[in-house]
N, C-alpha and C. Protein backbone atom coordinates (compact mmCIF):
# COMPACT_ATOMS: atom_id res chain seq x y z
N UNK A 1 28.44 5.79 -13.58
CA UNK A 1 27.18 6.13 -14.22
C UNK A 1 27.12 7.64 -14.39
N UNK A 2 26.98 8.09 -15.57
CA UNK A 2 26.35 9.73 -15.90
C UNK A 2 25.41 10.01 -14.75
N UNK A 3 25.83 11.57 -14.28
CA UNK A 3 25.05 12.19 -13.47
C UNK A 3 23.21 11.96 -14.08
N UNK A 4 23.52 12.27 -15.66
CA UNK A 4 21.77 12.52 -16.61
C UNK A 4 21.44 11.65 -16.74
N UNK A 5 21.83 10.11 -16.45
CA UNK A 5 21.75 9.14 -16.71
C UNK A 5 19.97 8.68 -16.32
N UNK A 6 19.33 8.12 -17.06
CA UNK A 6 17.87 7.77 -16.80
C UNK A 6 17.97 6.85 -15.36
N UNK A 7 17.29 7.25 -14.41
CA UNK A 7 17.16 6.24 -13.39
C UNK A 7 16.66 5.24 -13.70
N UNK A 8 16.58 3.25 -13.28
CA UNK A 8 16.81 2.38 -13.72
C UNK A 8 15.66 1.91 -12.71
N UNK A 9 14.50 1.94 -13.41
CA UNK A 9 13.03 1.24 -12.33
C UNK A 9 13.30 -0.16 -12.54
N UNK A 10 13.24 -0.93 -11.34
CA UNK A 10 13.05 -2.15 -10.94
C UNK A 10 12.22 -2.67 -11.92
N UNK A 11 12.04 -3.97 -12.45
CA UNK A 11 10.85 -4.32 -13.37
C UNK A 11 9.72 -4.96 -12.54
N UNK A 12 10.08 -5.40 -11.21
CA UNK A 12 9.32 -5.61 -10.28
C UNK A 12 8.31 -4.47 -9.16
N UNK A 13 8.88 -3.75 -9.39
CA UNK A 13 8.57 -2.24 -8.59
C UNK A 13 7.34 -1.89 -8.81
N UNK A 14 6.75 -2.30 -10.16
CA UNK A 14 4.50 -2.06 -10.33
C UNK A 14 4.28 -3.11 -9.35
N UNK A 15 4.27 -4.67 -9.52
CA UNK A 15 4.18 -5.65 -8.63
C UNK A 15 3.99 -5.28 -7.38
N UNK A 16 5.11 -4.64 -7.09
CA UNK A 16 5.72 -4.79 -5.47
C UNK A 16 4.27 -4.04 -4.66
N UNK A 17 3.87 -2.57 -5.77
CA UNK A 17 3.01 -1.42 -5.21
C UNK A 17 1.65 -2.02 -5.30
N UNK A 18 1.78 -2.27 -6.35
CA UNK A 18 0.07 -3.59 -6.25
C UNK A 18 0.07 -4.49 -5.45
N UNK A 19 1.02 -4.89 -5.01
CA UNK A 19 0.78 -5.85 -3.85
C UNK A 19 0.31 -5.35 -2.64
N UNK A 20 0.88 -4.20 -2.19
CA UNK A 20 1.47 -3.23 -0.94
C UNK A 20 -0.02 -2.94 -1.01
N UNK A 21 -0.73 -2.15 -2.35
CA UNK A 21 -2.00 -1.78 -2.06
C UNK A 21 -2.92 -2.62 -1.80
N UNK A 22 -2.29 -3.50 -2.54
CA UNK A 22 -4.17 -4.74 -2.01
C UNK A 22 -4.03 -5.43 -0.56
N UNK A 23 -2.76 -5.58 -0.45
CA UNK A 23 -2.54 -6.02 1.02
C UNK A 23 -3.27 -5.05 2.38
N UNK A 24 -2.81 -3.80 1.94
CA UNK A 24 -3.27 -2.62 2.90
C UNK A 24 -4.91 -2.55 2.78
N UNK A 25 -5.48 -2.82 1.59
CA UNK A 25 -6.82 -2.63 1.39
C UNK A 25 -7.57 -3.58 1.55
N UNK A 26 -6.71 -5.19 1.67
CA UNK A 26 -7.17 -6.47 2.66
C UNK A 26 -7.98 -5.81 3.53
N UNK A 27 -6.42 -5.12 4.60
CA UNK A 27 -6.40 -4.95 6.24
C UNK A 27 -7.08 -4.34 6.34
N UNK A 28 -7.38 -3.18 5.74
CA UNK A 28 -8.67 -2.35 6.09
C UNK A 28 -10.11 -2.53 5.88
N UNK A 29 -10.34 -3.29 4.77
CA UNK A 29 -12.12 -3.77 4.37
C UNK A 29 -12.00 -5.48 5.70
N UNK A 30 -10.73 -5.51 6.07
CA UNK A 30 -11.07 -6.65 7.20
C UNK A 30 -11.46 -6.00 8.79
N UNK A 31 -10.73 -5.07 8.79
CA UNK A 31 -10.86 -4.52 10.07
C UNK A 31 -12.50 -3.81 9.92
N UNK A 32 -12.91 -3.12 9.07
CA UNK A 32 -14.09 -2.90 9.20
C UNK A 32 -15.47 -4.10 9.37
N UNK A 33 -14.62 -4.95 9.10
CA UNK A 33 -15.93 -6.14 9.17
C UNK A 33 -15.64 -6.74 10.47
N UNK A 34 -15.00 -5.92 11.50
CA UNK A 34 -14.67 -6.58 12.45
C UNK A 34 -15.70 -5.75 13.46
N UNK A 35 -15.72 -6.59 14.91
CA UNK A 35 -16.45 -5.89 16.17
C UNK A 35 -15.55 -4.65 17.03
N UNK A 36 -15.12 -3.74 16.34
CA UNK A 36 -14.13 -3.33 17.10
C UNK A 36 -14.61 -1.90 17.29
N UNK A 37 -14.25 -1.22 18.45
CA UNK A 37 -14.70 0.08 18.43
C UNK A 37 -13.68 0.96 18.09
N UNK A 38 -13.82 2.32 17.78
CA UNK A 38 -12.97 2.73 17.32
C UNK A 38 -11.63 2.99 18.25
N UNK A 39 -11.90 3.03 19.51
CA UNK A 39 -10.88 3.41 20.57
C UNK A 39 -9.89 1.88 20.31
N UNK A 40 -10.77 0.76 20.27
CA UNK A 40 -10.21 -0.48 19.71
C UNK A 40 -8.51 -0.20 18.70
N UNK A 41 -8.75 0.48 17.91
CA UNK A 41 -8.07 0.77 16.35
C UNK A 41 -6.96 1.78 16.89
N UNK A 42 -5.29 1.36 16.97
CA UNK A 42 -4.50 2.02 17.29
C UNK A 42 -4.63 3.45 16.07
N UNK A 43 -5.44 4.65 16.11
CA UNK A 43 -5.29 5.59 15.36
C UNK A 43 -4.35 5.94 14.64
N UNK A 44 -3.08 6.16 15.32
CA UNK A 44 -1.89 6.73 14.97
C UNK A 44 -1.22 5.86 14.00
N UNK A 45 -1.23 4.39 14.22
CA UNK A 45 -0.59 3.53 13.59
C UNK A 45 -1.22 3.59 12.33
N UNK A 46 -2.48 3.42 12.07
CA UNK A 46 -3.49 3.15 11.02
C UNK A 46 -3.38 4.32 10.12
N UNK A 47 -2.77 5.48 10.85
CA UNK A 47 -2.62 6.85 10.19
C UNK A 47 -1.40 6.43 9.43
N UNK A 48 -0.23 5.89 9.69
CA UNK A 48 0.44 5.63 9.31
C UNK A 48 0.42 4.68 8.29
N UNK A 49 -0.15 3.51 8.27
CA UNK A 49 -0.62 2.43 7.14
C UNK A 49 -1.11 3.69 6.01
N UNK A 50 -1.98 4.47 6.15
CA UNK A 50 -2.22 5.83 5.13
C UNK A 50 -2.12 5.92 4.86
N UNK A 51 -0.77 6.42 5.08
CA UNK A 51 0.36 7.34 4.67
C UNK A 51 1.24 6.72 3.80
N UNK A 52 1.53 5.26 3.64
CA UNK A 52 2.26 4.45 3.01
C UNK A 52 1.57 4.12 2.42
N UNK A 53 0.25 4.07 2.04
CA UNK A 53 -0.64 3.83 1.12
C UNK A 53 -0.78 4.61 -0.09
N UNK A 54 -0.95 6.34 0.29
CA UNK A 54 -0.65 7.59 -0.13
C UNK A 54 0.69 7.17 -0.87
N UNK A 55 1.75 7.08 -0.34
CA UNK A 55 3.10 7.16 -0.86
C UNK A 55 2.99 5.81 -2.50
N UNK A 56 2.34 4.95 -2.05
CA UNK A 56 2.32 3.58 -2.59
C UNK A 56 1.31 4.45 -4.06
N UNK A 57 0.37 4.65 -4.05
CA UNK A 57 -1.00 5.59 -5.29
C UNK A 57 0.21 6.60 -5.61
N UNK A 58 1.05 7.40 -5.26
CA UNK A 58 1.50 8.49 -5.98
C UNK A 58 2.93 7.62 -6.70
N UNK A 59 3.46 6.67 -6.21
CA UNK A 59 4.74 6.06 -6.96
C UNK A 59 3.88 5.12 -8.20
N UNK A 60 2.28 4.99 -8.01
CA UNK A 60 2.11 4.51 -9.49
C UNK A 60 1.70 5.26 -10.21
N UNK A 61 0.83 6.30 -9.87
CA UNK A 61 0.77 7.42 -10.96
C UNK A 61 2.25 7.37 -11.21
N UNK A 62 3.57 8.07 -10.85
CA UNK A 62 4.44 8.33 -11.30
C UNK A 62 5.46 7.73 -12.30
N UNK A 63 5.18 6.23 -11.93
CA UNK A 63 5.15 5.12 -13.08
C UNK A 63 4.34 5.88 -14.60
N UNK A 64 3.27 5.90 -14.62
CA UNK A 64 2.63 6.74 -15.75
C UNK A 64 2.86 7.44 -16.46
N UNK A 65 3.78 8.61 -15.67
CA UNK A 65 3.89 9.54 -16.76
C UNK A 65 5.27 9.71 -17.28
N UNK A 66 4.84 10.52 -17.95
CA UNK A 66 6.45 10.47 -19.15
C UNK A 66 8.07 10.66 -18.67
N UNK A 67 8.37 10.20 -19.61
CA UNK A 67 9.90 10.13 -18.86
C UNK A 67 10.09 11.33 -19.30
N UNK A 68 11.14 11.72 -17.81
CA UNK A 68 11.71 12.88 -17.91
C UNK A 68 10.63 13.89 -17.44
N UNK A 69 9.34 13.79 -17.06
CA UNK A 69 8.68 14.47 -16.21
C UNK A 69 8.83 14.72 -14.44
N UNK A 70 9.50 13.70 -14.17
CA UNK A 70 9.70 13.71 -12.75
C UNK A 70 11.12 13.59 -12.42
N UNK A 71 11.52 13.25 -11.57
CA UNK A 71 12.78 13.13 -10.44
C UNK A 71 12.76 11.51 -10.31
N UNK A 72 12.56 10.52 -11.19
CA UNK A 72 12.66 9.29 -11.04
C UNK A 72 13.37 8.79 -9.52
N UNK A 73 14.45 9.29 -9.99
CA UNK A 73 15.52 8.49 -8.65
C UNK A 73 14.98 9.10 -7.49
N UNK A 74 14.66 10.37 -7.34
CA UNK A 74 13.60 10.72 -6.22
C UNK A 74 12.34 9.86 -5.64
N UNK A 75 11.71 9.55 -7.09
CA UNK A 75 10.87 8.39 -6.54
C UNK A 75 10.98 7.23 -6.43
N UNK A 76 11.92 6.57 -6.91
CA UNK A 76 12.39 5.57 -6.56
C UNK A 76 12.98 5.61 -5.15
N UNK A 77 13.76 6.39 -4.76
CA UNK A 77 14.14 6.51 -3.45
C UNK A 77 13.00 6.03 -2.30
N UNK A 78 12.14 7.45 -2.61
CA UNK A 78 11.40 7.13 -1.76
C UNK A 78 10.07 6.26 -1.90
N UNK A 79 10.07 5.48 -2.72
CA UNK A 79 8.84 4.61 -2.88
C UNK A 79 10.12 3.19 -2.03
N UNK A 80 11.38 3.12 -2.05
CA UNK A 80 11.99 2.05 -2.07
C UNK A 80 11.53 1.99 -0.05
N UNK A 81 12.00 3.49 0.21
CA UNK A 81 11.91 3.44 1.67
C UNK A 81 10.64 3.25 2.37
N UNK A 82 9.50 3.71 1.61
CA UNK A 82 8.00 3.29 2.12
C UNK A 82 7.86 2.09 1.78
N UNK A 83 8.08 1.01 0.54
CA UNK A 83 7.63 -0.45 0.46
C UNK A 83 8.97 -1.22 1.85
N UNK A 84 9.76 -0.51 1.88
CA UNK A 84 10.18 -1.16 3.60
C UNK A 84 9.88 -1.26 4.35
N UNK A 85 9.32 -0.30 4.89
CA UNK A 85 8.54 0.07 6.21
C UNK A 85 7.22 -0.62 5.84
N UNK A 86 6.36 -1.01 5.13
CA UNK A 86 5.27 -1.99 5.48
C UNK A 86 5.64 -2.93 6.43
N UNK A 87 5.88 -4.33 6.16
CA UNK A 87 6.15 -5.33 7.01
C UNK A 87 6.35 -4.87 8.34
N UNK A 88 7.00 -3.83 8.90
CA UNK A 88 7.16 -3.43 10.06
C UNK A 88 5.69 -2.85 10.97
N UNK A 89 5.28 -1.99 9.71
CA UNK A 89 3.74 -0.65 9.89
C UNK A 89 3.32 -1.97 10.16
N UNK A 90 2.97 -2.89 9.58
CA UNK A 90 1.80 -3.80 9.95
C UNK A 90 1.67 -4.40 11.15
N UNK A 91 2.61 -5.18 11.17
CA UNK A 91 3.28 -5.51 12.63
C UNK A 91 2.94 -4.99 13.65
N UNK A 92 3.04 -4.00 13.67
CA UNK A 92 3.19 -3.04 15.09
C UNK A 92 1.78 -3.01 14.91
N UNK A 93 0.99 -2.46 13.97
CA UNK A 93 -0.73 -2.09 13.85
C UNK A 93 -1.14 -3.32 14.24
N UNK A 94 -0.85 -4.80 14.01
CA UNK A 94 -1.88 -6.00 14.42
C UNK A 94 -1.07 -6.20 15.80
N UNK A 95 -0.20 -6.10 16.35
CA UNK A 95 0.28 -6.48 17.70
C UNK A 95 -0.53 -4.72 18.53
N UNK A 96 -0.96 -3.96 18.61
CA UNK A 96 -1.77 -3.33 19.12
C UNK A 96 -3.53 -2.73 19.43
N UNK A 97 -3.52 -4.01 18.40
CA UNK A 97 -5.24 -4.33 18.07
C UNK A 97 -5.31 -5.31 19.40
N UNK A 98 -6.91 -5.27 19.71
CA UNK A 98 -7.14 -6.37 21.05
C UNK A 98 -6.46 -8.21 20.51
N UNK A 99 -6.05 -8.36 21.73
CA UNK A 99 -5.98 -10.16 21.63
C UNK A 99 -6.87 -10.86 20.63
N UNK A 100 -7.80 -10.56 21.17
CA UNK A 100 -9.39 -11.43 20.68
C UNK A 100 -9.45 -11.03 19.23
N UNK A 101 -8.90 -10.30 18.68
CA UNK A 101 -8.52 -9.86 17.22
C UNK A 101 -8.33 -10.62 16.36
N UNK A 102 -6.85 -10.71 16.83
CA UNK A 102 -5.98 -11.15 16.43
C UNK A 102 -6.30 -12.79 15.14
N UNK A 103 -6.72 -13.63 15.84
CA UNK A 103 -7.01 -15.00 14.62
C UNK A 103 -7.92 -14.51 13.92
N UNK A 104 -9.51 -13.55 13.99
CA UNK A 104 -10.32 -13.01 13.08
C UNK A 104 -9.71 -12.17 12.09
N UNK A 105 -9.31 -11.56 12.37
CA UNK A 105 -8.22 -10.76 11.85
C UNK A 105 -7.31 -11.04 10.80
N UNK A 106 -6.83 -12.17 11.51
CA UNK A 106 -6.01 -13.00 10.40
C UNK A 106 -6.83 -13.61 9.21
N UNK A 107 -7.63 -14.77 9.62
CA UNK A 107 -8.68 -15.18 8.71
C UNK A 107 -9.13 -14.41 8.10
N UNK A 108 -9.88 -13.04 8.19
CA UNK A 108 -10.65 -11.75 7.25
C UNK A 108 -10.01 -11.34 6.30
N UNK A 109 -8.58 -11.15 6.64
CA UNK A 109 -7.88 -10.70 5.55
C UNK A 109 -7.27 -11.44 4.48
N UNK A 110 -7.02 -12.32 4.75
CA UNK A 110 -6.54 -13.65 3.80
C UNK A 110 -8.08 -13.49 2.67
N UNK A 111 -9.22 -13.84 3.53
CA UNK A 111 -10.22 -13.93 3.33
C UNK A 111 -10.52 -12.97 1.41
N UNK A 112 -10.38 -12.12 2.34
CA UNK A 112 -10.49 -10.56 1.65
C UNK A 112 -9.26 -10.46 0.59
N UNK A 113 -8.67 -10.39 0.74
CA UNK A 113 -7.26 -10.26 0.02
C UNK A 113 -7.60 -10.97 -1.36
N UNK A 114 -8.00 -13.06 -0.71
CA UNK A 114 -8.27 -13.64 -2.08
C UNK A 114 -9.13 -12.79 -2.84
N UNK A 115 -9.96 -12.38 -2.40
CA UNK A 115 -11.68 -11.98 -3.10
C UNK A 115 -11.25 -10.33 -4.07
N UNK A 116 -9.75 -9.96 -3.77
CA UNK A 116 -9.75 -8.62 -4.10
C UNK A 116 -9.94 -8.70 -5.81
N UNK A 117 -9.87 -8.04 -6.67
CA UNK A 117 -9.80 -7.73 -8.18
C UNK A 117 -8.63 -7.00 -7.66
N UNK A 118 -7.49 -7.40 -8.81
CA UNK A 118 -6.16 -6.96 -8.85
C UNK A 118 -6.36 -5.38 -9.18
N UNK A 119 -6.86 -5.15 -10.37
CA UNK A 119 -7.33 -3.61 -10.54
C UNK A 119 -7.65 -2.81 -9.52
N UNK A 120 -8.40 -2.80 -8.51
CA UNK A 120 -8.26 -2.18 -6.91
C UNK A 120 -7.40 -1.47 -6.42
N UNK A 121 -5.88 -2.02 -6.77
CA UNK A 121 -4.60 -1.69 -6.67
C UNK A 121 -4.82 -0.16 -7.18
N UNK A 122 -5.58 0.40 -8.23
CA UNK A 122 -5.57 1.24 -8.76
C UNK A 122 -6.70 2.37 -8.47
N UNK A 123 -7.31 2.12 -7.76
CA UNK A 123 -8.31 3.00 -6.50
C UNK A 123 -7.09 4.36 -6.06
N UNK A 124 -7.58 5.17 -6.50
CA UNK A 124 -7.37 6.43 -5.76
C UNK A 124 -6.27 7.24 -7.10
N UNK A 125 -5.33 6.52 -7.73
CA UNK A 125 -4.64 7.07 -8.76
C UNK A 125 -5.08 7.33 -9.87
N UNK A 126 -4.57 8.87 -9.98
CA UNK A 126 -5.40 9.88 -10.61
C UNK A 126 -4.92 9.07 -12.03
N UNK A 127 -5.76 9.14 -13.09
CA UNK A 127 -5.84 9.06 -14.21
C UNK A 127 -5.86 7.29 -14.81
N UNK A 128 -6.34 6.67 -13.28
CA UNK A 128 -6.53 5.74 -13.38
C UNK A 128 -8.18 5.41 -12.77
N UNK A 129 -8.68 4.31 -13.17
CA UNK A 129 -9.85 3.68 -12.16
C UNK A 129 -9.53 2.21 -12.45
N UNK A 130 -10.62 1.51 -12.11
CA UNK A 130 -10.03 -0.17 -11.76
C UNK A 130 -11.12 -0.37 -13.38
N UNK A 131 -12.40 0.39 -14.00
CA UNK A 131 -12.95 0.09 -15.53
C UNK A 131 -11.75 0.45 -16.32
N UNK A 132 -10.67 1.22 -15.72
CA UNK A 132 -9.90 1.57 -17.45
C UNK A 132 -9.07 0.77 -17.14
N UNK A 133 -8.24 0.32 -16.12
CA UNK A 133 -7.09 -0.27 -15.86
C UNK A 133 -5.89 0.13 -16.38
């Protein structure tokens, strides 16, 4: 392959980030409807869900804009290595929430998740809102 060669986006790769976001934005409009105090809420971990959230809003703006404006394979790289690390981030965040959590928890978000508007996905990315889509 040419060094200049256009990097080669997944055709699944919008999917994957809309998923990643509504999933994350389940867990969080569930955990708030929960009885939990904040000492409850592993901080650090949840900081981390964030952060892959962050990473997840800037790889779809970057989808957006024009080719040849960015470092594609840069973001592809690293959007590939943050949609990995979910399944794990989560994991670890619901196995350090209380016991008694745990099945509400489960149920809320399923709950929530169905009820989301796919557009949501698009909360926080600039030059987007969930009216323009």
């Amino acid at each position: 392959m040419a060094r200049n060669a256009p990097a080669a986006i997944p055709a699944d790769l919008r999917a994957r980030l809309e998923a990643a976001r509504l999933d994350l934005l389940a867990l969080c409009r569930a955990l708030d409807r929960m009885d939990l105090s904040p000492a409850e809420i592993p901080q650090r971990l949840m900081r981390k869900l964030f952060e892959l959230d962050a990473d997840y809003v800037e790889a779809l703006w970057a989808l957006d804009q024009p080719a040849g404006s960015l470092n594609m394979r840069a973001m592809l790289r690293d959007t590939a290595a943050a949609l990995q690390q979910l399944p794990e981030a989560c994991t670890r965040f619901r196995k350090n929430l209380p016991k008694r959590a745990h099945p509400t928890l489960a149920q809320l978000e399923l709950t929530v998740r169905h009820g989301l508007d796919p557009a949501e996905a698009y909360n926080m990315v600039p030059g987007r809102s969930p009216q323009i889509g």
